[in-house]
Protein backbone atom coordinates (compact mmCIF):
# COMPACT_ATOMS: atom_id res chain seq x y z
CA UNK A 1 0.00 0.00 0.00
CA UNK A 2 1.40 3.54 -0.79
CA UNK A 3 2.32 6.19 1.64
CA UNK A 4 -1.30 8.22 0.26
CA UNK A 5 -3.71 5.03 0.11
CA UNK A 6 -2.55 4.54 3.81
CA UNK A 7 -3.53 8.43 4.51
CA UNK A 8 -6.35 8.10 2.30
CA UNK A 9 -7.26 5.06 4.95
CA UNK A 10 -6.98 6.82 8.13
CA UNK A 11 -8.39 10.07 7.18
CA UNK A 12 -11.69 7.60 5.65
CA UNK A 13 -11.37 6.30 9.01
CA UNK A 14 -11.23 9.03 11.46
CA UNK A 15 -13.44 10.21 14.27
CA UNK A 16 -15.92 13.40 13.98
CA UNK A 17 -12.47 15.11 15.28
CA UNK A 18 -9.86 16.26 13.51
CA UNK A 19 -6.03 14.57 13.92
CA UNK A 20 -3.11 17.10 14.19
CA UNK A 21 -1.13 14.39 13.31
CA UNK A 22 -3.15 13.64 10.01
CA UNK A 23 -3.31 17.17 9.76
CA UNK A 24 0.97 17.20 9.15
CA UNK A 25 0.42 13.86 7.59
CA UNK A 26 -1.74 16.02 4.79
CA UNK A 27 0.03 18.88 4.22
CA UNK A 28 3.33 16.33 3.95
CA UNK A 29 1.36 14.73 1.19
CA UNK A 30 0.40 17.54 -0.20
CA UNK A 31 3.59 20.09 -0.19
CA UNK A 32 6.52 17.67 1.06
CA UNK A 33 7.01 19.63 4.11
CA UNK A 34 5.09 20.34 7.26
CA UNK A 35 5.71 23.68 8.30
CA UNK A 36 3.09 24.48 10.60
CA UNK A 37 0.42 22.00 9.19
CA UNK A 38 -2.92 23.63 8.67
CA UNK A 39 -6.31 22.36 10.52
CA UNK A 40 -7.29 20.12 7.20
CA UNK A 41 -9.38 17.83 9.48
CA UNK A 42 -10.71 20.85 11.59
CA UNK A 43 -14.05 22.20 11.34
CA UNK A 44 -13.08 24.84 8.95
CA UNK A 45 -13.45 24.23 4.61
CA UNK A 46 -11.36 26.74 4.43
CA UNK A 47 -7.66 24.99 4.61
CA UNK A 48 -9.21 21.93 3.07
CA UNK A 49 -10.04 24.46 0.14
CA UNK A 50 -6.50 24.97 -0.30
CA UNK A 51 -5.62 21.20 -1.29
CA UNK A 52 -7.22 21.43 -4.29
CA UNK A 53 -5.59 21.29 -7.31
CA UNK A 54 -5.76 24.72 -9.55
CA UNK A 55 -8.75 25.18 -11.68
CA UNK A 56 -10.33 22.07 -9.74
CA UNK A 57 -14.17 22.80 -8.38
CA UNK A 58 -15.85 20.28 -5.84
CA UNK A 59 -19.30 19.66 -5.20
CA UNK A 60 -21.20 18.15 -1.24
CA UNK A 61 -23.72 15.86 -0.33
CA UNK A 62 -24.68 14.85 3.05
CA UNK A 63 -26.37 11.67 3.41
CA UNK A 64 -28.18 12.13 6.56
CA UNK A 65 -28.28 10.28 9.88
CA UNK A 66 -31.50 8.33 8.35
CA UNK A 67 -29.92 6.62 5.64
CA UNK A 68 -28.75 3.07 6.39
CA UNK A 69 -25.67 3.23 4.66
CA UNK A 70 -24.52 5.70 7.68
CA UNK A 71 -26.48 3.89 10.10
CA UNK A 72 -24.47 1.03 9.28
CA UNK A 73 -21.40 2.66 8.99
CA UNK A 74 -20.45 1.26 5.65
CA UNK A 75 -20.42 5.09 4.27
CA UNK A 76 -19.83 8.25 5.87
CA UNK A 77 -22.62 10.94 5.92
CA UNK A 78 -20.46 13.52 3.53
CA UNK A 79 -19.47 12.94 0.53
CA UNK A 80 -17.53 15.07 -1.85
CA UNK A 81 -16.80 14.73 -5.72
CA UNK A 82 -13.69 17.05 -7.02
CA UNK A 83 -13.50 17.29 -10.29
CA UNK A 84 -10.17 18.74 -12.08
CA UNK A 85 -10.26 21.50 -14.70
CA UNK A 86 -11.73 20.52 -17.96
CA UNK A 87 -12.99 16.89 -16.54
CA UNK A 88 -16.19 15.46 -15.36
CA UNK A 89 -14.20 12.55 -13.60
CA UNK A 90 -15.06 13.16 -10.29
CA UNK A 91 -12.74 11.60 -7.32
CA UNK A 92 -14.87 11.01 -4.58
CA UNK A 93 -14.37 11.32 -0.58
CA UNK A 94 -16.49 10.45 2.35
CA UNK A 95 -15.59 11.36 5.72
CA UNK A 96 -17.73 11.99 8.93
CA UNK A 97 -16.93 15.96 8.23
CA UNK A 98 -17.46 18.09 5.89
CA UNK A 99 -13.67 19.10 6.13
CA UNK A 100 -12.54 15.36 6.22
CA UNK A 101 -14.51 14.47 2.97
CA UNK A 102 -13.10 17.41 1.18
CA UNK A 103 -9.85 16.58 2.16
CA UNK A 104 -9.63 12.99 0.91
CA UNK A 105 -11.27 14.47 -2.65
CA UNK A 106 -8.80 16.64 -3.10
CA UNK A 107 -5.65 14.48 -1.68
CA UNK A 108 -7.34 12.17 -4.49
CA UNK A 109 -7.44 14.64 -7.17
CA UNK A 110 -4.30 15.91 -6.52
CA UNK A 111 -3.04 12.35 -7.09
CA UNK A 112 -4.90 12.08 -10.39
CA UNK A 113 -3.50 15.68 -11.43
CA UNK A 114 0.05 14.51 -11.12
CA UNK A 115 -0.11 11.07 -12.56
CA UNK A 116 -1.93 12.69 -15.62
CA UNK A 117 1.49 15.79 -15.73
CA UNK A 118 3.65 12.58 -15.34
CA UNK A 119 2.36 10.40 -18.08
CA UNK A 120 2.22 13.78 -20.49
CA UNK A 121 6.16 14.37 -19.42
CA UNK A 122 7.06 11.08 -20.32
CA UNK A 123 4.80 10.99 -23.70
């Protein structure tokens, strides 16, 4: 398993709280560095916001504490699509936050934006 499916794990994984320590475990994902790692997993979109790759726009849902899927806990009640510039791919996250499910769609997306710069290097 690879250093970001093993993120992408514990952030689909975590609590209703956010992790400081997936918080530096993000923005090492994200920038290679952890300076003072932002609150990714907090309660705030706002830092999540800034994971996304340029140009990319994300959409919400919320499932609802009705639906059996989140009763069961086989899904989390938010999920998020991101979908890079010029696509209609989306790359999905759930998380039990709004900030956690943005998070993993845009760690995801951000994955997908440099595989695709990497395979148009090397073409």
């Amino acid at each position: 398993m690879s250093e970001i499916d093993d993120l992408l794990q514990r952030l689909q994984a975590a609590a209703t709280e956010g992790s400081r320590e997936l918080d530096a475990r993000i923005e090492m994902a994200a920038y290679g560095c952890v300076i003072q790692a932002r609150r990714y997993t907090g309660d705030s979109l706002a830092p999540a916001n800034t994971l996304l790759p340029e140009g990319a726009n994300w959409e919400m849902g919320f499932l609802g504490p009705d639906h059996s899927e989140v009763i069961s806990g086989k899904r989390r009640p938010y999920i998020v699509s991101v979908y890079l510039k010029g696509s209609s791919k989306g790359y999905w996250g759930e998380g039990n936050t709004p900030a956690l499910a943005l998070s993993i769609g845009a760690l995801k997306a951000r994955a997908a934006a440099a595989a695709k710069e990497m395979a148009g290097n090397n073409g």
